[in-house]
Each structure stands twice: as structure tokens, then as C-alpha cells.
PDB file of N, CA and C in Angstrom:
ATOM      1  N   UNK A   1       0.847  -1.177   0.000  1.00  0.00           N
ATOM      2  CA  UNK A   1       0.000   0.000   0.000  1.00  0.00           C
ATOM      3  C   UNK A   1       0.885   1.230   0.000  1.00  0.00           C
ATOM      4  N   UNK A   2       0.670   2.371  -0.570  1.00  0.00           N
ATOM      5  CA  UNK A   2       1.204   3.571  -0.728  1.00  0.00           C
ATOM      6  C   UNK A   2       1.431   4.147   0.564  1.00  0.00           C
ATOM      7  N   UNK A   3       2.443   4.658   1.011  1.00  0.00           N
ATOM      8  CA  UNK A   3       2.789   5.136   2.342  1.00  0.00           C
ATOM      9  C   UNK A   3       2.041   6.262   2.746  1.00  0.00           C
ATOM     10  N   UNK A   4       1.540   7.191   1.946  1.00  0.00           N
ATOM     11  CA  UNK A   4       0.381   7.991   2.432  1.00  0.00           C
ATOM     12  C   UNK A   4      -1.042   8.251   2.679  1.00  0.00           C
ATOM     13  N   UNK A   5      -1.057   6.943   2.064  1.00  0.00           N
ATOM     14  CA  UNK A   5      -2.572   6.804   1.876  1.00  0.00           C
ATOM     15  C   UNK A   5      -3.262   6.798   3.304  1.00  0.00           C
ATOM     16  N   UNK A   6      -4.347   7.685   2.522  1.00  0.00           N
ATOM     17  CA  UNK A   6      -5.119   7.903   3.767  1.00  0.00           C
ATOM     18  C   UNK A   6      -4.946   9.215   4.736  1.00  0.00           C
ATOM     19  N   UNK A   7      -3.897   9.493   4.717  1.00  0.00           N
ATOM     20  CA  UNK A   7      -3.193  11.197   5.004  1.00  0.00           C
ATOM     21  C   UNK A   7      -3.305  12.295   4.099  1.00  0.00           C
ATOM     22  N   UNK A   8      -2.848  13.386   4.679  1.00  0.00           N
ATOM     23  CA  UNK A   8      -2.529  14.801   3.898  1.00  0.00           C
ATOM     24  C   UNK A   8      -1.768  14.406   2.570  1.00  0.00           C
ATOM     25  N   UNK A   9      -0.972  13.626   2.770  1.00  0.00           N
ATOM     26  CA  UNK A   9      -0.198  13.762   1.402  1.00  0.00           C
ATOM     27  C   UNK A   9      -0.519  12.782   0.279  1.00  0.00           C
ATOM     28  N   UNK A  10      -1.651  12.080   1.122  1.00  0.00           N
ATOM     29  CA  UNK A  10      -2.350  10.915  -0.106  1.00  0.00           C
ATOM     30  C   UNK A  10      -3.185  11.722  -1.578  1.00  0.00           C
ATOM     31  N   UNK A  11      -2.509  12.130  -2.680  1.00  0.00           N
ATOM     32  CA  UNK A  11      -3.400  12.476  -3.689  1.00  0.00           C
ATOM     33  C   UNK A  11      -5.092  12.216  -4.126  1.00  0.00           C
ATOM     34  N   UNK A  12      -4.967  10.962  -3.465  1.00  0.00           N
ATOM     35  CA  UNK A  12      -6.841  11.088  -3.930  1.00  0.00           C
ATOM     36  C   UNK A  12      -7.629  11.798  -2.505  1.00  0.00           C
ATOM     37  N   UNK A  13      -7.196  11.744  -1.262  1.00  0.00           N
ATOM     38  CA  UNK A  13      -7.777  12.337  -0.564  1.00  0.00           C
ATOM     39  C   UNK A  13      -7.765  14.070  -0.886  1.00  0.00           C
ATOM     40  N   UNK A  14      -6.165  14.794  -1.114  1.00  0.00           N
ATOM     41  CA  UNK A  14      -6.216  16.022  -1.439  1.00  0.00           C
ATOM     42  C   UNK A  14      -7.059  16.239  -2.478  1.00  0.00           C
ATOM     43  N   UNK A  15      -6.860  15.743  -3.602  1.00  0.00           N
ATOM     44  CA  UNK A  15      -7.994  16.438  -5.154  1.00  0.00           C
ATOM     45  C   UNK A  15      -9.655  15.756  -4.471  1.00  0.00           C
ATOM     46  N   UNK A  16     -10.303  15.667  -3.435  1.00  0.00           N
ATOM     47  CA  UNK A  16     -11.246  14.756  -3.180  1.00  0.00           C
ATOM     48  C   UNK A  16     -11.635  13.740  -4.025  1.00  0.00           C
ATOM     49  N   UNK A  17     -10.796  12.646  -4.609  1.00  0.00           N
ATOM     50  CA  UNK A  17     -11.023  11.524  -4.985  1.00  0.00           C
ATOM     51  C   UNK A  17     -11.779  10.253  -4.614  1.00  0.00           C
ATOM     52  N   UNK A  18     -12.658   9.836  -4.807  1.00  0.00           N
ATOM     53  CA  UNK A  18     -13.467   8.777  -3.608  1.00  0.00           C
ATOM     54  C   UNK A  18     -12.465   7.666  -3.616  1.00  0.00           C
ATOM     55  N   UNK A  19     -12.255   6.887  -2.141  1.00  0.00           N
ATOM     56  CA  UNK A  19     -11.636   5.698  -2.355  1.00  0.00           C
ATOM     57  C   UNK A  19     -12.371   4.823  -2.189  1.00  0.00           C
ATOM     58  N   UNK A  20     -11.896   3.655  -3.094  1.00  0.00           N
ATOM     59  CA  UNK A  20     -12.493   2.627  -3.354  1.00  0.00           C
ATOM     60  C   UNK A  20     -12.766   1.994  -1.718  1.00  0.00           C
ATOM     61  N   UNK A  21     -13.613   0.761  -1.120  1.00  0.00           N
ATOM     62  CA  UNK A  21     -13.199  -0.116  -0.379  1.00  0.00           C
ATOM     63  C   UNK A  21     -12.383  -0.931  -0.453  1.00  0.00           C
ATOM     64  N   UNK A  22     -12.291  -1.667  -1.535  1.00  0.00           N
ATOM     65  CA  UNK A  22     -11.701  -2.478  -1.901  1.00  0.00           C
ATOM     66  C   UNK A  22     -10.420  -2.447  -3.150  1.00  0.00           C
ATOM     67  N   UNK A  23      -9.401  -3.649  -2.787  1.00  0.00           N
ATOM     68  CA  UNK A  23      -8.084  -2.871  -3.950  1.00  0.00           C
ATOM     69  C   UNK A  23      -7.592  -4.177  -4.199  1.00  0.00           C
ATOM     70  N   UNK A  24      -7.168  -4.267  -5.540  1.00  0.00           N
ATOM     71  CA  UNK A  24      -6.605  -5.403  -6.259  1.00  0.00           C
ATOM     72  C   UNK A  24      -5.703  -6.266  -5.116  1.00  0.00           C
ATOM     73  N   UNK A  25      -5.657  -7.900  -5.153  1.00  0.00           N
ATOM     74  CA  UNK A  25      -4.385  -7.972  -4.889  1.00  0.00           C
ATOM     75  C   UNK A  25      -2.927  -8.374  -5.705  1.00  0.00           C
ATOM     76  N   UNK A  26      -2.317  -7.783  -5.265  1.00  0.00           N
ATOM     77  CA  UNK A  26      -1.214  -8.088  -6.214  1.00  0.00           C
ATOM     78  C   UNK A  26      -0.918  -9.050  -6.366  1.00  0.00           C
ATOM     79  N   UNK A  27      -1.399 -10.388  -5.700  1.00  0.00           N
ATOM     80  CA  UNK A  27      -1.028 -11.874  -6.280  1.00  0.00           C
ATOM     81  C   UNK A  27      -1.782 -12.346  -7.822  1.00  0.00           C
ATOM     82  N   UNK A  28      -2.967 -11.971  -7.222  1.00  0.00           N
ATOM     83  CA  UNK A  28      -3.917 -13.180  -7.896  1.00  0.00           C
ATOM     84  C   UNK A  28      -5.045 -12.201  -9.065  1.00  0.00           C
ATOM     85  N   UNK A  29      -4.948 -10.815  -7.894  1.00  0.00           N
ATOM     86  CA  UNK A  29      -5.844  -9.650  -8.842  1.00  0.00           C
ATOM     87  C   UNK A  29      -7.561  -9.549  -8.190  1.00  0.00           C
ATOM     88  N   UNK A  30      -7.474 -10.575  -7.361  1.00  0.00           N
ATOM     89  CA  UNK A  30      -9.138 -10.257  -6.741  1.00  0.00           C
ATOM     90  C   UNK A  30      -9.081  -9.365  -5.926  1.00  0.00           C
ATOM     91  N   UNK A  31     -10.641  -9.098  -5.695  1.00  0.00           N
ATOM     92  CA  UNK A  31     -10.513  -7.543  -5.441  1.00  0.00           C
ATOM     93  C   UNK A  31     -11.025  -7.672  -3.530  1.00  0.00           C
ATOM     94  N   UNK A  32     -10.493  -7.192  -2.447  1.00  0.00           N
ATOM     95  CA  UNK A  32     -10.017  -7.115  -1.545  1.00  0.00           C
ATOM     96  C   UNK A  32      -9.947  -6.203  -0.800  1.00  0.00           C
ATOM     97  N   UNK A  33     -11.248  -6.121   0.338  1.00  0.00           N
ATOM     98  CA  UNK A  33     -10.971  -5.047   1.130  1.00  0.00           C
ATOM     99  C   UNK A  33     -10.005  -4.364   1.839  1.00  0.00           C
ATOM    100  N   UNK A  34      -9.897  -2.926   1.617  1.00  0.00           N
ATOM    101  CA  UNK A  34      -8.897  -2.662   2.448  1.00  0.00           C
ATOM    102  C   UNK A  34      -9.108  -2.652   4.355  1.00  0.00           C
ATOM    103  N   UNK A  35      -8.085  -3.034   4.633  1.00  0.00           N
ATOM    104  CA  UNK A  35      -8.199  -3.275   5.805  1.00  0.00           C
ATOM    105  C   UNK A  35      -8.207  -4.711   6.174  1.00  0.00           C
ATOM    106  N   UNK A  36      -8.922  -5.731   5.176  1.00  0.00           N
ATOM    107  CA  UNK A  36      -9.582  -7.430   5.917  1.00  0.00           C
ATOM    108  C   UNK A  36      -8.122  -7.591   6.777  1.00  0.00           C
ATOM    109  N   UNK A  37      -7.903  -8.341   7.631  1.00  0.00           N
ATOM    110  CA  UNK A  37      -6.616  -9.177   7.627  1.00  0.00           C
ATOM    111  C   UNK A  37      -5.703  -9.753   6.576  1.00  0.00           C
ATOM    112  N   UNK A  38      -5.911 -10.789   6.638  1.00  0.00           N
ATOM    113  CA  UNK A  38      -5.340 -11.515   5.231  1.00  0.00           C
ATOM    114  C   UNK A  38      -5.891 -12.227   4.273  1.00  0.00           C
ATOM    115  N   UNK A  39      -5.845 -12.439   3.274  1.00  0.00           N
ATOM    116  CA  UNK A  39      -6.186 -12.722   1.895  1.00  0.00           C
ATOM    117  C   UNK A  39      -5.782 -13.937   1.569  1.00  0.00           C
ATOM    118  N   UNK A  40      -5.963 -14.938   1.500  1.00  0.00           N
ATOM    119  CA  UNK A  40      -5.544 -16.223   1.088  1.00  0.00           C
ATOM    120  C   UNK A  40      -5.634 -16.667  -0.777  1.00  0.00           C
ATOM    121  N   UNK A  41      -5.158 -16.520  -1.726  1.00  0.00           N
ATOM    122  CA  UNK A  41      -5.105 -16.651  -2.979  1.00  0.00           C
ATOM    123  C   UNK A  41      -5.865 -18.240  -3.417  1.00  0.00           C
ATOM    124  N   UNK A  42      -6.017 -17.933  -4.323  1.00  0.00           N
ATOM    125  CA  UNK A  42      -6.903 -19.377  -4.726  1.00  0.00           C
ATOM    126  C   UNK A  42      -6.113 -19.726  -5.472  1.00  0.00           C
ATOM    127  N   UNK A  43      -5.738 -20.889  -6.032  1.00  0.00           N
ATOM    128  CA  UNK A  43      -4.573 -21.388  -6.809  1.00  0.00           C
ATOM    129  C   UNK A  43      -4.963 -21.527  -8.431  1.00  0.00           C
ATOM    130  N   UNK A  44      -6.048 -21.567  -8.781  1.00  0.00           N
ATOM    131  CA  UNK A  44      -6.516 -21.773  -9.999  1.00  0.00           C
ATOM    132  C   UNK A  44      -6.819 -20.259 -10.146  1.00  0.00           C
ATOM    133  N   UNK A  45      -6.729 -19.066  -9.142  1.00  0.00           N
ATOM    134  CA  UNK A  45      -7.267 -17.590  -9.387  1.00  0.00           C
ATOM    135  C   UNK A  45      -5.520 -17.068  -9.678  1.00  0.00           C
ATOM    136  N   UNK A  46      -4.584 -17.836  -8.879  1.00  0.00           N
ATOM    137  CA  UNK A  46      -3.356 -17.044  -9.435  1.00  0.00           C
ATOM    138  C   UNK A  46      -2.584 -17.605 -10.570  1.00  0.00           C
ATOM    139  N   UNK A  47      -3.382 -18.697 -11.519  1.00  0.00           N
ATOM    140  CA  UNK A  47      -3.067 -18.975 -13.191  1.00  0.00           C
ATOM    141  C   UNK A  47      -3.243 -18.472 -13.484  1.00  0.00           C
ATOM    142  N   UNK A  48      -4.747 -18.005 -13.616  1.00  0.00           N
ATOM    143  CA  UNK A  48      -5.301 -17.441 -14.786  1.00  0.00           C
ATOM    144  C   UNK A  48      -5.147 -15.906 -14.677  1.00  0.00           C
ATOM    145  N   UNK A  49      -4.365 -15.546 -13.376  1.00  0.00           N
ATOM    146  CA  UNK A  49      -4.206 -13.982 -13.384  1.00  0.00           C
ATOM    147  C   UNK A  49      -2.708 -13.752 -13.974  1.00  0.00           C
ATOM    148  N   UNK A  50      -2.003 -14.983 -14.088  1.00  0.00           N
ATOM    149  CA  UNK A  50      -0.329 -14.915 -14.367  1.00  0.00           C
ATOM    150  C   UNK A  50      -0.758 -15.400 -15.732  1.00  0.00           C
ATOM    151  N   UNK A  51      -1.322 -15.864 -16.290  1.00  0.00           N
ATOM    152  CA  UNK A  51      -2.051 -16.023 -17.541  1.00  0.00           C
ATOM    153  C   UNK A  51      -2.353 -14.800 -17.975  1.00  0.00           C
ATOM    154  N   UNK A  52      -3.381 -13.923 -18.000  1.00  0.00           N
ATOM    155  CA  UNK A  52      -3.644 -12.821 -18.458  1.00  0.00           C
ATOM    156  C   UNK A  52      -2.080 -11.670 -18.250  1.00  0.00           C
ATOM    157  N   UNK A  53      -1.734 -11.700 -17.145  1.00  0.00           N
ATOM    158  CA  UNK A  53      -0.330 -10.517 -17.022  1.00  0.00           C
ATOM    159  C   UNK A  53       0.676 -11.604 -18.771  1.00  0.00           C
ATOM    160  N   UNK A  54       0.931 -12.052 -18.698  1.00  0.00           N
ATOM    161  CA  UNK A  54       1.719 -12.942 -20.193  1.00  0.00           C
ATOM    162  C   UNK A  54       0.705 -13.201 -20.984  1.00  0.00           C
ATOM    163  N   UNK A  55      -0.218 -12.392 -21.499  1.00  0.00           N
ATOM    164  CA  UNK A  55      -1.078 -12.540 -22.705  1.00  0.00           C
ATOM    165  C   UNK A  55      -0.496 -11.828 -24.567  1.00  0.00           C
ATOM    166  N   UNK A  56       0.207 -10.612 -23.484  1.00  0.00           N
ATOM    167  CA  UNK A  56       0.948 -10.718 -25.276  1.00  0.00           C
ATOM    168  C   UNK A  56       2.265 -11.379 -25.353  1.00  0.00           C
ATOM    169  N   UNK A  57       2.933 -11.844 -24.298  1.00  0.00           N
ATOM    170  CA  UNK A  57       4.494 -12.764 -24.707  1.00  0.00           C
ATOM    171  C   UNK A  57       3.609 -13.960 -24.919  1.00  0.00           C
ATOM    172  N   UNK A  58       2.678 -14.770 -24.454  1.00  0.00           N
ATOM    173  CA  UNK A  58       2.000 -15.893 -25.349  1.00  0.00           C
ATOM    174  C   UNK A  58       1.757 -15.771 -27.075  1.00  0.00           C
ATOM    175  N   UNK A  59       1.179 -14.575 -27.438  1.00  0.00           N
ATOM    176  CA  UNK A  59       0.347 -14.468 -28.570  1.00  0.00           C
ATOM    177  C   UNK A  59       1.660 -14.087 -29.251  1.00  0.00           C
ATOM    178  N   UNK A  60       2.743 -13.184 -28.606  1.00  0.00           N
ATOM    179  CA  UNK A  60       3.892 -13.398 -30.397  1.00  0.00           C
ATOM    180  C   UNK A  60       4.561 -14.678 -29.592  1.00  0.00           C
ATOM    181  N   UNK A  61       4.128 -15.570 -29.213  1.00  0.00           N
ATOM    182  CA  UNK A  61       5.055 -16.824 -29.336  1.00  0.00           C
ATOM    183  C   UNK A  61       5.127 -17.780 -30.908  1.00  0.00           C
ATOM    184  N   UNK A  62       3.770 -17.933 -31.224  1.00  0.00           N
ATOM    185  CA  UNK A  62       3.867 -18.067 -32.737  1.00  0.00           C
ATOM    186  C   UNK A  62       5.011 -17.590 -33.742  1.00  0.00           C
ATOM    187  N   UNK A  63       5.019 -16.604 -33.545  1.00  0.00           N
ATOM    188  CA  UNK A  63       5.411 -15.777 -34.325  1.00  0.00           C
ATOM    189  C   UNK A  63       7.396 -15.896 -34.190  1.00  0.00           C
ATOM    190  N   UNK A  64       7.502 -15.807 -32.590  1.00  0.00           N
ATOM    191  CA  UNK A  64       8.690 -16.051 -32.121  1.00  0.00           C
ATOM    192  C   UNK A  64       9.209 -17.428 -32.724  1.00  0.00           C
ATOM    193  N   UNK A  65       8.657 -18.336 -32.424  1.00  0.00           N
ATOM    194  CA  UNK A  65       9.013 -19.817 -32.960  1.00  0.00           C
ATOM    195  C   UNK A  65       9.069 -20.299 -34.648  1.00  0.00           C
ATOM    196  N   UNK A  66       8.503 -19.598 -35.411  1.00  0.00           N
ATOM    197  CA  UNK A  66       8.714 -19.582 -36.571  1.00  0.00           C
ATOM    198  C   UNK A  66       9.807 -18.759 -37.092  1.00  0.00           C
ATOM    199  N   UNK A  67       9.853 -17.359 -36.352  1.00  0.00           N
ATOM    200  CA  UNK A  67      11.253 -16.811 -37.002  1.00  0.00           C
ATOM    201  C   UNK A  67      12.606 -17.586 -36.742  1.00  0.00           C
ATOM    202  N   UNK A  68      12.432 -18.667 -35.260  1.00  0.00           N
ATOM    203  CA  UNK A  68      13.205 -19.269 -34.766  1.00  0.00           C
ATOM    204  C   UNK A  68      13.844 -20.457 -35.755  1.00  0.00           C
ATOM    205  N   UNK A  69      12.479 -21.185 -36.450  1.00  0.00           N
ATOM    206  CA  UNK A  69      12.640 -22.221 -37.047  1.00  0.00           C
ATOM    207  C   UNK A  69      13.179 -22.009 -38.312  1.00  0.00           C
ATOM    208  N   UNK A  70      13.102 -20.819 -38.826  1.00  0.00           N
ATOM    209  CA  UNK A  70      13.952 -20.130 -39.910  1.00  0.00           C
ATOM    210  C   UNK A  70      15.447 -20.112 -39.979  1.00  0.00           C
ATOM    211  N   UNK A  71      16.219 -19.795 -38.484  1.00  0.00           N
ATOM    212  CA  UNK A  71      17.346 -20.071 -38.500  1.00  0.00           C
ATOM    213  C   UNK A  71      18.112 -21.313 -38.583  1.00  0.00           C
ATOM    214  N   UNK A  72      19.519 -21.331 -38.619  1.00  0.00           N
ATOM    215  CA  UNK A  72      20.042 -22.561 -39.166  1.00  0.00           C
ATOM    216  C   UNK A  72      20.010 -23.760 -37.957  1.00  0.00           C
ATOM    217  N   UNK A  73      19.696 -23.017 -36.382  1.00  0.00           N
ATOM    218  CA  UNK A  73      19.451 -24.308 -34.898  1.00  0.00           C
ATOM    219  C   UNK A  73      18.630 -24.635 -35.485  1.00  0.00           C
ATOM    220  N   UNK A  74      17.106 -23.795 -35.937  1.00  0.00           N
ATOM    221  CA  UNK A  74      15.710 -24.237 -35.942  1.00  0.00           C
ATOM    222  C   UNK A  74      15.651 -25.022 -36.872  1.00  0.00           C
ATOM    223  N   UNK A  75      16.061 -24.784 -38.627  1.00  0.00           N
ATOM    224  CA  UNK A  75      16.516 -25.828 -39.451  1.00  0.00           C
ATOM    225  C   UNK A  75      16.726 -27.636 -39.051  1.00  0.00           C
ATOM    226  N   UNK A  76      17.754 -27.385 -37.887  1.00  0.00           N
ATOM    227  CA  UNK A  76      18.392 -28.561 -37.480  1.00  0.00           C
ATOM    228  C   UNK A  76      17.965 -29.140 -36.514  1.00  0.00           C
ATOM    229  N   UNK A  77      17.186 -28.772 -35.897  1.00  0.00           N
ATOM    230  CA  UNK A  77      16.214 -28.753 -34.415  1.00  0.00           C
ATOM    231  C   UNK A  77      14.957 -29.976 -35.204  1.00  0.00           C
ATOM    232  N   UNK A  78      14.223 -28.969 -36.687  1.00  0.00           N
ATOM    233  CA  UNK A  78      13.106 -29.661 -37.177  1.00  0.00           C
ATOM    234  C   UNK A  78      13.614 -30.925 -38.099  1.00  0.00           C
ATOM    235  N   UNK A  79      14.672 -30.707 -38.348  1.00  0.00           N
ATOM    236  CA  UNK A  79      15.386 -32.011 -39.167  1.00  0.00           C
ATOM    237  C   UNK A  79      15.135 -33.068 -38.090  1.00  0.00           C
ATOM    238  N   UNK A  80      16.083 -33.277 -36.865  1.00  0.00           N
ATOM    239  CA  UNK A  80      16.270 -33.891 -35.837  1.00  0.00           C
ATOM    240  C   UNK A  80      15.022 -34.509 -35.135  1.00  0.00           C
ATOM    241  N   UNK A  81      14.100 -33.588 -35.224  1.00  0.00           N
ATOM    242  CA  UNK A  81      12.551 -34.208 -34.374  1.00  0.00           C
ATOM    243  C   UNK A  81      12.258 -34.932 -35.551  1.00  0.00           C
ATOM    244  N   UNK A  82      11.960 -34.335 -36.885  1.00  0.00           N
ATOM    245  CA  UNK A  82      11.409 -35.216 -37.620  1.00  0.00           C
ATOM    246  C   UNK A  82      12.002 -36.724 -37.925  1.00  0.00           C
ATOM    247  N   UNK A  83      13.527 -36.825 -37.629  1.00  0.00           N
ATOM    248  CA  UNK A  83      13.961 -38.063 -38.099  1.00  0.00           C
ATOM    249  C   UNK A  83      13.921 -38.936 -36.809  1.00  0.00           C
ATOM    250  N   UNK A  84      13.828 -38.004 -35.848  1.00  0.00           N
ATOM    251  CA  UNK A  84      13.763 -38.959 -34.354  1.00  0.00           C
ATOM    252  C   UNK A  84      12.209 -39.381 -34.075  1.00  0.00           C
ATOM    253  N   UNK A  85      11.291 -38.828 -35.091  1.00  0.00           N
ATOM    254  CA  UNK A  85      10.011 -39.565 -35.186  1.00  0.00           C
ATOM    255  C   UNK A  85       9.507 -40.788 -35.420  1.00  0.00           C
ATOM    256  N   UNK A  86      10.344 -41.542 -36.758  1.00  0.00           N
ATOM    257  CA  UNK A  86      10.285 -42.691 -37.256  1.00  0.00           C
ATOM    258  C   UNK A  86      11.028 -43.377 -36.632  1.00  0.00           C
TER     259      UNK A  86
END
């Protein structure tokens, strides 16, 4: 949490900003009162939130692996699987 929050020098209190109750958590991304005690993460809630944060290094992975297979490793990489197939 921001060290001022909630004080004089907290920006949303000075410009009268409403604060939320509740604030992301930084594990998992559910949303979380401020103040509860502690927060326990759900394990299938912190995939799919580390899933979405790597949504564009997934989507040029395509893209990555074909320029890859273009070079002369990747050449020799797809030679090698294919003959270690049969």
C-alpha cells in the first residue's frame, strides 16, 4: 500500500477523490478489502491472473518460434525431431 494513503499527502484524498473499499491484490488480482486481515489466494485464481499478465508474450510466441525455425538451430532442431520420429 502507498505510504500515504489515507493522510494529507495521499493524492486522492487532497484532489477529493473517492476511495475505493476495496483494492486489487497483487497476487492473484481479486478484489479485496482494504483493511480485511489476510487474503488467502486461490490457486486456480493465481493462473489465470499470471495467464492474463503474459497474454501478449504468449500471442507473439507463434510468431517467435517460426522466425526461430527459420534459423540454421531451428533448421536442425526440425530435421532432428522429424527423423527422431520414425
Amino acid at each position: 500500500m502507498w505510504i500515504g494513503a489515507g493522510t494529507a499527502n495521499d493524492p486522492c484524498a487532497m484532489f477529493g477523490f473517492p476511495q475505493s473499499r476495496f483494492m486489487p491484490c497483487t497476487e492473484c488480482g481479486a478484489s479485496v478489502e482494504r483493511g480485511a486481515g489476510t487474503h488467502l489466494c486461490e490457486p486456480e485464481r493465481l493462473v489465470e491472473f499470471r495467464l492474463f499478465q503474459l497474454r501478449e508474450e504468449i500471442a507473439r510466441f507463434d510468431e517467435q518460434f517460426a522466425a526461430w525455425l527459420a534459423t540454421a538451430r531451428g533448421h536442425f532442431a526440425a530435421w532432428i525431431a522429424e527423423r527422431d520420429r520414425r
